[in-house]
Protein backbone atom coordinates (compact mmCIF):
# COMPACT_ATOMS: atom_id res chain seq x y z
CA UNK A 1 0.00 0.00 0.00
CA UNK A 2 1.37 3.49 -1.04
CA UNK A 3 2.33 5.86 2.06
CA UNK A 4 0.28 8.84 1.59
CA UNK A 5 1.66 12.01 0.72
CA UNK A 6 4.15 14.33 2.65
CA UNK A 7 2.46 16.77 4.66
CA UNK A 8 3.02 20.13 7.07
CA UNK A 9 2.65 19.10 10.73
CA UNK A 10 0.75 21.74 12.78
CA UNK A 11 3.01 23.70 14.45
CA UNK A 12 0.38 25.78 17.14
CA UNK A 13 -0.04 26.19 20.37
CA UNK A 14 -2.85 23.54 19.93
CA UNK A 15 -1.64 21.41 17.70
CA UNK A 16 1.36 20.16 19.04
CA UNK A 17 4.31 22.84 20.37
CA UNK A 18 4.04 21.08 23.92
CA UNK A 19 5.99 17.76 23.75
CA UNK A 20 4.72 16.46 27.23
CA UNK A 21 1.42 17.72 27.63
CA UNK A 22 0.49 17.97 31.47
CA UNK A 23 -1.98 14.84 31.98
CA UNK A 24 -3.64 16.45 34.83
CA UNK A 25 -4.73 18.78 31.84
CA UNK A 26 -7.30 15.92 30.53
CA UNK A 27 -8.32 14.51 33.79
CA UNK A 28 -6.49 11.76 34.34
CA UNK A 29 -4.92 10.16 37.33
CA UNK A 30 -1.22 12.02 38.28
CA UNK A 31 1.40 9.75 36.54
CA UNK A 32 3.19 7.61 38.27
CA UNK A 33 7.36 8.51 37.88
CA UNK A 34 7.59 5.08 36.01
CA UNK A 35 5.69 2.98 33.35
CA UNK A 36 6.31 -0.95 32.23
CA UNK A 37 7.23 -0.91 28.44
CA UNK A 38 7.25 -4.83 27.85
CA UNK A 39 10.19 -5.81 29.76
CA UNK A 40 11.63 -2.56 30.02
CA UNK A 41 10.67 0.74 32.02
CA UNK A 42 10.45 4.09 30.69
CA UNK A 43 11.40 7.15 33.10
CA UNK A 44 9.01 10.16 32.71
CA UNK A 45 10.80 12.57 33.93
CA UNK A 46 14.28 12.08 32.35
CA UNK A 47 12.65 10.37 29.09
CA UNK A 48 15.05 7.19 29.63
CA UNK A 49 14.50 3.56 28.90
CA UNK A 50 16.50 1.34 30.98
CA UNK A 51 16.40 -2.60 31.43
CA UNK A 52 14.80 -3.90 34.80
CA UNK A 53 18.39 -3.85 35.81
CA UNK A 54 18.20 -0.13 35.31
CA UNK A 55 20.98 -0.46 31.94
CA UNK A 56 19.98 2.46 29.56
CA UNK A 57 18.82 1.37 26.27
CA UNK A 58 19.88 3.99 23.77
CA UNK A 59 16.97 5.66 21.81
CA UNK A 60 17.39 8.51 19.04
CA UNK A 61 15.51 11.83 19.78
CA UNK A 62 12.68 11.12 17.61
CA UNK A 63 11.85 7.84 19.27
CA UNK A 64 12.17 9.36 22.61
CA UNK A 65 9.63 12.09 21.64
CA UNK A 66 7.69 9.56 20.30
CA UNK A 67 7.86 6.98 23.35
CA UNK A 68 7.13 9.88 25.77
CA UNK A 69 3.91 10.33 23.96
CA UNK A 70 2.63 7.12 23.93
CA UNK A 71 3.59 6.58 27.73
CA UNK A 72 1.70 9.80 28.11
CA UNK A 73 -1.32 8.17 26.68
CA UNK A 74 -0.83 4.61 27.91
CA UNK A 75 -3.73 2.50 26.93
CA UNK A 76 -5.31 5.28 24.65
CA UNK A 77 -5.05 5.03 21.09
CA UNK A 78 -2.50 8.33 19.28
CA UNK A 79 -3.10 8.82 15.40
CA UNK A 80 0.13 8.49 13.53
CA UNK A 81 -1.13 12.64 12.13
CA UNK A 82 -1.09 13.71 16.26
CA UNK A 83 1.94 11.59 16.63
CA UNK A 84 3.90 13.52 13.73
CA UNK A 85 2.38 16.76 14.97
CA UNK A 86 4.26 16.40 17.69
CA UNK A 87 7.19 15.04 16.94
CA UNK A 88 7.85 16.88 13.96
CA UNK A 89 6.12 20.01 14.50
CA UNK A 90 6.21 22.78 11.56
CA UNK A 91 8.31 20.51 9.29
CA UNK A 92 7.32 18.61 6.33
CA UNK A 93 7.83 15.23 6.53
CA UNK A 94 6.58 12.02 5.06
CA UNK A 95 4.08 10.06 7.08
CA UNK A 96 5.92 6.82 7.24
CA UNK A 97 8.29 8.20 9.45
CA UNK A 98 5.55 7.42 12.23
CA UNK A 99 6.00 3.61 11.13
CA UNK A 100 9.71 3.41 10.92
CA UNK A 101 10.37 5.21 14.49
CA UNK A 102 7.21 2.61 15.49
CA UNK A 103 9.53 0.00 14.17
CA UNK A 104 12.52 0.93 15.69
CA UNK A 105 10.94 0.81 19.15
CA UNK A 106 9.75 -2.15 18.97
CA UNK A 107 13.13 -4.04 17.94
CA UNK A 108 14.70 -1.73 20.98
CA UNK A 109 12.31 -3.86 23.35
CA UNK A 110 11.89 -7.13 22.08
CA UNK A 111 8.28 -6.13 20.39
CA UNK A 112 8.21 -8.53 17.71
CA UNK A 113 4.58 -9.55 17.88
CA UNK A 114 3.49 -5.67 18.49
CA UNK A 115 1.63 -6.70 21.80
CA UNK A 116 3.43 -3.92 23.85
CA UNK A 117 3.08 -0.93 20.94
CA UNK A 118 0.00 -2.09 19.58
CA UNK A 119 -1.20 -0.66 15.66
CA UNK A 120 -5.08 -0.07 15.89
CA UNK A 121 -6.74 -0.30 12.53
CA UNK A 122 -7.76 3.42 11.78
CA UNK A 123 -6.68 4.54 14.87
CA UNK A 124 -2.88 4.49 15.37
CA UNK A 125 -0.66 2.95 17.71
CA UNK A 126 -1.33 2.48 21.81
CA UNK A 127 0.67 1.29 24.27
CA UNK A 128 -0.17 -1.46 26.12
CA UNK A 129 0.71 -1.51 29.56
CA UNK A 130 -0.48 -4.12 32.60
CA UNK A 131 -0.46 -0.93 34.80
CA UNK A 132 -3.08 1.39 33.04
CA UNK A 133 -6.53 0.00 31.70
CA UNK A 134 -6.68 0.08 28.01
CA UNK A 135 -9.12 3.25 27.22
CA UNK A 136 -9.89 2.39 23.43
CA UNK A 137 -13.35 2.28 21.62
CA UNK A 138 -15.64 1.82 24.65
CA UNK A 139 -14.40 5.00 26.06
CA UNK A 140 -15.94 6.64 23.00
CA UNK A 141 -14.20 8.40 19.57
CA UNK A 142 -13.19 11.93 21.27
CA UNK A 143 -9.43 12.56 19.59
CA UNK A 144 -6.54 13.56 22.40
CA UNK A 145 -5.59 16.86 22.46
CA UNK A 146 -2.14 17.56 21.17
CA UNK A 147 -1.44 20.03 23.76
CA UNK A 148 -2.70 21.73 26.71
CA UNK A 149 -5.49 24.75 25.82
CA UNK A 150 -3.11 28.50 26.00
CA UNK A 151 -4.80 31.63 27.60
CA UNK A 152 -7.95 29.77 28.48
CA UNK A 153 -7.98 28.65 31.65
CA UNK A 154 -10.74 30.23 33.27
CA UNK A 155 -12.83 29.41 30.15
CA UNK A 156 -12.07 25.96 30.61
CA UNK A 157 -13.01 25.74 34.04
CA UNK A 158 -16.44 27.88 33.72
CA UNK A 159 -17.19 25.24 30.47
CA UNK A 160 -16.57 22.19 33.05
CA UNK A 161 -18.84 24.30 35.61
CA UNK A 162 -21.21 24.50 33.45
CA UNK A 163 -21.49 21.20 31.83
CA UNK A 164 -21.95 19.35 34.83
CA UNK A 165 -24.71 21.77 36.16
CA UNK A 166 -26.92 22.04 33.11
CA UNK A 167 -26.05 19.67 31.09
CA UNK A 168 -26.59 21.61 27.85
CA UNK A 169 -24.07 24.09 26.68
CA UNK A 170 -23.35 25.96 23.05
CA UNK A 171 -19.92 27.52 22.83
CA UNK A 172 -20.15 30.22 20.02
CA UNK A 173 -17.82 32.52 18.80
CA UNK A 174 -16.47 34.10 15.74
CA UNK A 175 -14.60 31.33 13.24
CA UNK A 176 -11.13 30.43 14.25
CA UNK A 177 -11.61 31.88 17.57
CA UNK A 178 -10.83 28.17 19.21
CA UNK A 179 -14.40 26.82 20.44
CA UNK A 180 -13.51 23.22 19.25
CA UNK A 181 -10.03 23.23 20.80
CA UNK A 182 -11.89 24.45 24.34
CA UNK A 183 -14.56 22.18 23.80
CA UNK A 184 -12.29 18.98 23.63
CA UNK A 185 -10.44 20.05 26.20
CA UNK A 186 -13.20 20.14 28.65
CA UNK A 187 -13.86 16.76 27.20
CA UNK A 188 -10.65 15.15 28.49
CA UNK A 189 -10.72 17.06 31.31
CA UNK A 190 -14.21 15.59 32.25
CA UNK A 191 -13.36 11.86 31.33
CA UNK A 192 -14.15 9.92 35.00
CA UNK A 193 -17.55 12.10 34.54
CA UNK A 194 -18.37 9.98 31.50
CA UNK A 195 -17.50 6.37 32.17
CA UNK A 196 -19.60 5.34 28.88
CA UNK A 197 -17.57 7.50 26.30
CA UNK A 198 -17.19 10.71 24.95
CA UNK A 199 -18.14 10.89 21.48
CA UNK A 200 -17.25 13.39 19.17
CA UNK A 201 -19.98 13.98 16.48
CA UNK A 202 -18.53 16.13 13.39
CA UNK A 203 -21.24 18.51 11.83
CA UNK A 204 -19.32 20.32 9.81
CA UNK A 205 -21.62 22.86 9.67
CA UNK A 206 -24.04 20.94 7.30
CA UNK A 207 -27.69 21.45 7.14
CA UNK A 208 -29.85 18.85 9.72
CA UNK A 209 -33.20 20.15 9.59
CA UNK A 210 -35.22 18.01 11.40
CA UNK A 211 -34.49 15.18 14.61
CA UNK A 212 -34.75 12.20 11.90
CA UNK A 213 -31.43 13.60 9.96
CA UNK A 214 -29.64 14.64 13.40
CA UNK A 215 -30.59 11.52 14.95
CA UNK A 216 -29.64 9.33 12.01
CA UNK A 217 -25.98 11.38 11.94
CA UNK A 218 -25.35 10.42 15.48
CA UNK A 219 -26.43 7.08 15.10
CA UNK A 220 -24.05 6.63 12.79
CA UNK A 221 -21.07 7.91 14.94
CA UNK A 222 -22.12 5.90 17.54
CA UNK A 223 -22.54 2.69 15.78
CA UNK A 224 -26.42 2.26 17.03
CA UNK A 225 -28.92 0.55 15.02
CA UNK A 226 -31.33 3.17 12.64
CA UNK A 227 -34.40 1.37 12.52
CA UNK A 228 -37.38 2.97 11.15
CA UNK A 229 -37.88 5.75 13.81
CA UNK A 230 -34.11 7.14 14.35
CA UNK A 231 -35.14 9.73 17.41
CA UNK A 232 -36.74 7.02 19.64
CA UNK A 233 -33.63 4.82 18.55
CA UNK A 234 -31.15 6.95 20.21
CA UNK A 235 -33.54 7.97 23.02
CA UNK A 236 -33.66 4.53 23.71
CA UNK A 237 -29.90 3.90 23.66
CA UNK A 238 -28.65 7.20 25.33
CA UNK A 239 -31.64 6.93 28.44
CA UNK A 240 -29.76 5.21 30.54
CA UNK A 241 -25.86 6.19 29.55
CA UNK A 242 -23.48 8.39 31.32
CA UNK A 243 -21.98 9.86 27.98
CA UNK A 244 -20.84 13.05 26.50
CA UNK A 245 -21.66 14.26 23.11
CA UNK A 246 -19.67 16.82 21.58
CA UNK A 247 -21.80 18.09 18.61
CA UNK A 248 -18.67 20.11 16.68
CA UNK A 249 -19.88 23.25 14.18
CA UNK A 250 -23.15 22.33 14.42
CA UNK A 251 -24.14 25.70 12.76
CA UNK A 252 -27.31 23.76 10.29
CA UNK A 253 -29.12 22.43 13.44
CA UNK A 254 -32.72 24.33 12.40
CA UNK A 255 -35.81 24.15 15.00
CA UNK A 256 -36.74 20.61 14.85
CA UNK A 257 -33.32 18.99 15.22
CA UNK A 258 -32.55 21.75 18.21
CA UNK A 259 -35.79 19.82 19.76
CA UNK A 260 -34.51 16.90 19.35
CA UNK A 261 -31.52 18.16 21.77
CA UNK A 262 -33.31 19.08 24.22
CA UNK A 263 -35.55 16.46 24.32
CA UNK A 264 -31.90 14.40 24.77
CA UNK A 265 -31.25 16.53 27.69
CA UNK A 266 -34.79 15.85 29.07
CA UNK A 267 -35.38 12.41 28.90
CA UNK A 268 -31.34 11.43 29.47
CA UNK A 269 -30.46 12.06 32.73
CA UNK A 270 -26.98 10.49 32.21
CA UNK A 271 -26.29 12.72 29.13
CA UNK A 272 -24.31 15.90 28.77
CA UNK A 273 -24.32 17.75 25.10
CA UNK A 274 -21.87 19.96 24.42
CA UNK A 275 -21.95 22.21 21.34
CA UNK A 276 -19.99 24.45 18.83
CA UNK A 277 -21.31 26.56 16.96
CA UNK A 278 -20.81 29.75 15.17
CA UNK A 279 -24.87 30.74 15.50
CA UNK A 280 -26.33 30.57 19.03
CA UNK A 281 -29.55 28.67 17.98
CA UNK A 282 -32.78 30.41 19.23
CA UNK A 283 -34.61 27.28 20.93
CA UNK A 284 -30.97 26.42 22.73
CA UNK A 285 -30.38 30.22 23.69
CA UNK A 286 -29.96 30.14 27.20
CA UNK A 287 -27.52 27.37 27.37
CA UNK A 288 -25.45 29.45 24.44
CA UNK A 289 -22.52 31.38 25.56
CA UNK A 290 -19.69 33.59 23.62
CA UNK A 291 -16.23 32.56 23.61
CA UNK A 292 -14.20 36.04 23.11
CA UNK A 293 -11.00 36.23 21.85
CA UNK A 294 -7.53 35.94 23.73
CA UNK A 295 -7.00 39.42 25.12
CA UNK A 296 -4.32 41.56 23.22
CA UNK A 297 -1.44 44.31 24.77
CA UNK A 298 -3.29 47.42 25.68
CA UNK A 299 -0.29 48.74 23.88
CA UNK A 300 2.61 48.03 21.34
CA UNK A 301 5.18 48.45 24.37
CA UNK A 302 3.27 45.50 26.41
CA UNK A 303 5.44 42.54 27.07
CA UNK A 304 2.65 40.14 28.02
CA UNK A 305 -0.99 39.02 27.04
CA UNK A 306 -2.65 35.79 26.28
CA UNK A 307 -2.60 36.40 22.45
CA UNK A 308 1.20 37.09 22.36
CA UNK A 309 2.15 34.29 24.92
CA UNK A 310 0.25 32.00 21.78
CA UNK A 311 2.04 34.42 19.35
CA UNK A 312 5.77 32.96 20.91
CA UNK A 313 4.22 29.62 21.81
CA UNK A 314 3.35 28.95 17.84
CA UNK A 315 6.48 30.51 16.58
CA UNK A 316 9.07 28.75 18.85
CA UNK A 317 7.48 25.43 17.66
CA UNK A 318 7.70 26.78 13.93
CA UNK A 319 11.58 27.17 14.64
CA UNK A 320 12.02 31.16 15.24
CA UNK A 321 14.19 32.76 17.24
CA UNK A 322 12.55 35.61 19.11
CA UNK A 323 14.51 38.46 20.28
CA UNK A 324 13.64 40.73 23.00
CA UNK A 325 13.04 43.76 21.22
CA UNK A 326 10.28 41.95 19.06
CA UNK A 327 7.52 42.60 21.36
CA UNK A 328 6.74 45.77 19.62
CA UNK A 329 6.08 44.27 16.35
CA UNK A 330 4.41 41.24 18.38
CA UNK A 331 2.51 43.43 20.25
CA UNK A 332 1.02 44.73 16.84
CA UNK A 333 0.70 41.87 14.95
CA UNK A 334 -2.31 40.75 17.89
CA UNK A 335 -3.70 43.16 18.18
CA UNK A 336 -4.60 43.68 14.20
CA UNK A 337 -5.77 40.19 14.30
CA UNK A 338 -8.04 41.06 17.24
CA UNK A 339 -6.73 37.92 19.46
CA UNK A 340 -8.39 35.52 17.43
CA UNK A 341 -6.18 32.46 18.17
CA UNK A 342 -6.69 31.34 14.26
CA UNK A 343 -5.44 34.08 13.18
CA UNK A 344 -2.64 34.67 15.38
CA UNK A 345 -1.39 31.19 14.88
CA UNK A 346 -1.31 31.68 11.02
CA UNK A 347 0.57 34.90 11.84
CA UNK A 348 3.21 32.71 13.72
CA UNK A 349 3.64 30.48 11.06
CA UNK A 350 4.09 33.22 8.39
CA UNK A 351 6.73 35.12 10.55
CA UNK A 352 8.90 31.50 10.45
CA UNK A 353 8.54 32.01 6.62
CA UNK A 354 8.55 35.31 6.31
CA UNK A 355 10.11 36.87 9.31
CA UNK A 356 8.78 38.81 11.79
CA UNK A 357 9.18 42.45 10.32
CA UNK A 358 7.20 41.52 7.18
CA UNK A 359 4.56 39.53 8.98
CA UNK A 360 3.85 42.45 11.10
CA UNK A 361 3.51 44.30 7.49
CA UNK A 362 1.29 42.13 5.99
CA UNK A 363 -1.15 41.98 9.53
CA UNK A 364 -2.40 45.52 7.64
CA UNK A 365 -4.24 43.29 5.66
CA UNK A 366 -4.55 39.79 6.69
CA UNK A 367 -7.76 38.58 4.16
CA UNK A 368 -4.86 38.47 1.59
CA UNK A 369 -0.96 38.83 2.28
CA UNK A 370 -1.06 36.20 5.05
CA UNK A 371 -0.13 32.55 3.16
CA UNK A 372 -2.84 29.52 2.83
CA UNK A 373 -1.07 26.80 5.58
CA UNK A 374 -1.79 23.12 6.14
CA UNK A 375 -3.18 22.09 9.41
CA UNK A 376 -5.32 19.82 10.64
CA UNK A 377 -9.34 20.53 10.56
CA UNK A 378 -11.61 22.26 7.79
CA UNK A 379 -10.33 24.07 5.14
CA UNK A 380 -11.28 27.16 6.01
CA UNK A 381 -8.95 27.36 8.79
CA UNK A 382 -6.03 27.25 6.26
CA UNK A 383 -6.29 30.81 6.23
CA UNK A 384 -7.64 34.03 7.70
CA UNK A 385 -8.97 35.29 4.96
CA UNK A 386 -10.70 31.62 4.11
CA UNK A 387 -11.94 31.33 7.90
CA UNK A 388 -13.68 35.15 7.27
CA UNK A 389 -15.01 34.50 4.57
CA UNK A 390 -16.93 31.53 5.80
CA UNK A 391 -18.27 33.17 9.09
CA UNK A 392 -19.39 35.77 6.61
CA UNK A 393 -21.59 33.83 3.88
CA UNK A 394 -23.38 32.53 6.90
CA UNK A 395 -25.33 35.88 6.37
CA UNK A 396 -28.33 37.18 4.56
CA UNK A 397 -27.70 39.86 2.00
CA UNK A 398 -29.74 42.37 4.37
CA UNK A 399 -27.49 41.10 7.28
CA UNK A 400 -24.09 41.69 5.13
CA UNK A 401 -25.43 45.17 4.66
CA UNK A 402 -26.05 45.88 8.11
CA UNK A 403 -22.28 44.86 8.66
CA UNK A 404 -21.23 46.81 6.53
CA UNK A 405 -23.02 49.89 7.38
CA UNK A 406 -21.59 49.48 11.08
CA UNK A 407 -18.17 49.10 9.62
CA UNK A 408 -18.04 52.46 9.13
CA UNK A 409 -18.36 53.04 12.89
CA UNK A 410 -14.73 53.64 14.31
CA UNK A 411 -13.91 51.38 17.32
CA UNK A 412 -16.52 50.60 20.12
CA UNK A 413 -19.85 52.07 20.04
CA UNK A 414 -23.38 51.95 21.67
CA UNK A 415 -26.49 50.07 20.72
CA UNK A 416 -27.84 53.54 20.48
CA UNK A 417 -25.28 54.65 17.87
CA UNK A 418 -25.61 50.87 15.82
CA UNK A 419 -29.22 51.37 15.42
CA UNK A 420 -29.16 55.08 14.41
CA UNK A 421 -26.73 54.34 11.96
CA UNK A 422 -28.35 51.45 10.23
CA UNK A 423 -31.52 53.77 10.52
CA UNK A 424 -30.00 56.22 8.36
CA UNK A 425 -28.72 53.81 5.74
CA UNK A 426 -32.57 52.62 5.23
CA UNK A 427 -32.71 49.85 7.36
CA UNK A 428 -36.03 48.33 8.54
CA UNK A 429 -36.04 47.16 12.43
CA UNK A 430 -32.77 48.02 12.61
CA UNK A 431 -32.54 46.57 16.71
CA UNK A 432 -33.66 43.35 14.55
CA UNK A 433 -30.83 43.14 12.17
CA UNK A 434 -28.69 44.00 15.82
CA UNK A 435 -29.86 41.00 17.47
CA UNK A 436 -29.26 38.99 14.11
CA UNK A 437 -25.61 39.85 13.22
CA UNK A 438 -25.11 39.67 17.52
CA UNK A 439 -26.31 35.78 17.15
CA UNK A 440 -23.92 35.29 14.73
CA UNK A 441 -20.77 36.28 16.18
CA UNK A 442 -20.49 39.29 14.21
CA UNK A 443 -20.49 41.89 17.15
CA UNK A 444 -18.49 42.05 20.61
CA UNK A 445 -19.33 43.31 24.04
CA UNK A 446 -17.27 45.30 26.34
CA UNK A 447 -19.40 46.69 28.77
CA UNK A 448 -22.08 48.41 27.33
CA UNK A 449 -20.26 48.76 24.42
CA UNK A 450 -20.13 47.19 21.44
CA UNK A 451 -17.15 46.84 18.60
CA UNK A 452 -16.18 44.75 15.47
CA UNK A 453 -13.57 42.04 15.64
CA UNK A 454 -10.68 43.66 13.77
CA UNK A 455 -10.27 40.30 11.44
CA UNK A 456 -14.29 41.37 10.81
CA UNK A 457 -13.58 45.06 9.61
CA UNK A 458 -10.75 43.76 7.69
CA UNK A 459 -13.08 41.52 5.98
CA UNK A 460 -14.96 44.16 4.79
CA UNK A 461 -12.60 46.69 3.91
CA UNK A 462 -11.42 43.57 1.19
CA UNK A 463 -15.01 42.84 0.06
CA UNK A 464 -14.80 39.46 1.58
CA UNK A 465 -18.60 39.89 1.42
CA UNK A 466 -18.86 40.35 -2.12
């Protein structure tokens, strides 16, 4: 069978800079300082394999990385793309390199048989250890996290808070501004809460307009039986199961399929639902809440906010060297790109490219001078001005007018102000069109206030709306 093509490993903040992700991070039990590899024992803290005799078996970097990740996840199954992610972040390599440092393990400790680093079909590798239970697919299809969440701590924690109190949550936000990262993240965090699985069901945005389609969709990622009524199906099989569904960009869910969640919620005590989505749906609106973006310097002269600690994060992993006197043009470079995580990442990337004086140039106008990259998830976040321009055509044409209309607004402004403005410009129930554009992610709060994302206005300014 052909090895599929070379690829760019992620390089972000999460998607791989951290080689040895904190485990308390996903809710798991503290690590004990040693773990059984076969016959052999791998130290955690000083990465060494030594015989039961305690000789040192001699690994290469790579396989180190690689073993420390695994050990890491003992009994959990690692793709071979989070594996190279890791291991290789911002390089392009091929993906058989994840089989041939698999291979050399295994002849370092006697693995003929692969029984100690195990290959799951269409899952990866996992290793097998007599200490851990093996966590595989009754604990569910949720991915691991290739690194610990950056800047959003406190999010994490209310997301946990809320989860276990109600149940029902929607994390919304502008595109790219990392409600699938925080999402899974609470996920791991939360796994002893969930001892039937965590199951992450992809949406991708597409259109489910009624509880037959929805149900039928996560059916199918759960591996239930259809039948001829697919809603009482997975009533039936969810009722009495303490399980987490993580419905990701779930942005088509129209009135009947948001019924069917909270009918799930109802009639499943066990159940949480957790949601993404860039539209806080009107029958789930008081479980919805915004996820802002990471907070930027106040000024170019800061030396320290969440969106430039991501900013560092992304382009250490990418390879660049940053010196001191960058924080200026650091500084900057956030704050055009309005903390968006997304955005700031891509910037980090470019500036390994392109360096950091000419990254902080082309941040004027991010829709276009900042490069397509490869990464893992949709498309659209392969770029800033791609992720824009798909938050945008999630408008009407009368809602893309409004936006553009308060575009011309400089900075923050009052509701008063929004609504006069889109009075003047011959808008009908202009508070309406507010409430519209504010349920899809278009506006931010400060206060009383309210203000465009700068990614947003840039979008505009380059016609991103057509």
């Amino acid at each position: 069978m052909p090895s599929p093509p070379a690829r760019t490993v992620g390089a972000t903040a999460a998607e791989g800079v951290t080689m040895r992700p904190d485990p308390g991070q996903f809710g798991q039990d503290r690590l004990t300082a040693e773990l059984a590899v076969g016959a052999y024992r791998f130290h955690r803290e000083t990465r060494r394999l030594t015989s039961r005799g305690g000789t040192l078996v001699p690994l290469g970097r790579r396989a180190t990385a690689l073993l420390s990740i695994l050990a890491d996840h003992a009994g959990q199954d690692v793709s071979a793309a989070q594996l190279l992610d890791r291991v290789w972040p911002g390089q392009i390599v091929d993906p058989a390199n994840v089989a041939v440092q698999i291979s050399g393990l295994r002849a370092a400790i006697g693995d003929s048989d692969g029984s100690v680093i195990l290959t799951v079909h269409g899952r990866g590798y996992r290793l097998a250890t007599a200490n851990l239970p093996i966590r595989g697919a009754t604990a569910g299809n949720m991915p691991l996290p290739l690194a610990p969440l950056s800047g959003r701590e406190v999010e994490l924690a209310n997301t946990m808070r809320r989860l276990r109190r109600d149940r029902l949550l929607v994390i919304t936000g502008l595109s790219g501004i990392g409600k699938t990262r925080l999402a899974m993240a609470a996920a791991h965090s939360m796994t002893d809460d969930f001892p039937d699985g965590r199951w992450l069901i992809s949406m991708n945005g597409h259109p489910f307009p009624d509880a037959t389609t929805l149900a039928t969709h996560i059916l199918n990622t759960l591996g239930g039986a259809v039948g001829g009524d697919p809603a009482a199906a997975l009533l039936t099989q969810l009722r009495d199961s303490q399980s987490l569904l993580l419905l990701d960009s779930a942005e088509g869910l129209e009135d009947c399929a948001q019924t069917l969640v909270q009918r799930l919620v109802d009639e499943c005590p066990g159940l949480c639902l957790l949601i993404t989505s860039h539209i806080a749906h009107s029958r789930l609106r008081s479980a919805c809440v915004r996820l802002s973006p990471l907070a930027v310097p106040v000024d170019s002269g800061a030396t320290a906010a969440p969106a430039m600690e991501l900013f560092l994060t992304a382009a250490n992993a990418a390879g660049l060297h940053i010196d001191a006197d960058a924080q200026p043009s650091i500084a900057r470079i956030c704050c055009r790109l309005g903390g968006v995580p997304l955005g700031v990442e891509i910037a980090a990337r470019a500036a390994s490219l392109l360096g950091l004086s000419a990254t902080a140039d082309a941040s004027r106008d991010p829709m276009r001078a900042f490069p397509v990259v490869r990464r893992p998830g949709p498309a659209r976040h392969r770029s800033v001005g791609a992720s824009i321009a798909w938050a945008m055509g999630m408008l009407t044409e009368t809602e893309q007018m409004a936006l553009r209309v308060l575009s011309t607004l400089p900075g923050e402004f009052t509701r008063a102000e929004a609504e006069n403005v889109l009075s003047r410009a011959g808008t009908d129930q202009p508070r309406r069109w507010l409430a519209r554009l504010d349920s899809k992610s278009m506006l931010e709060h400060s206060g009383d206030g309210l203000s465009l994302n700068p990614l947003v206005r840039a979008g505009t300014a380059a016609s991103v709306l057509g």
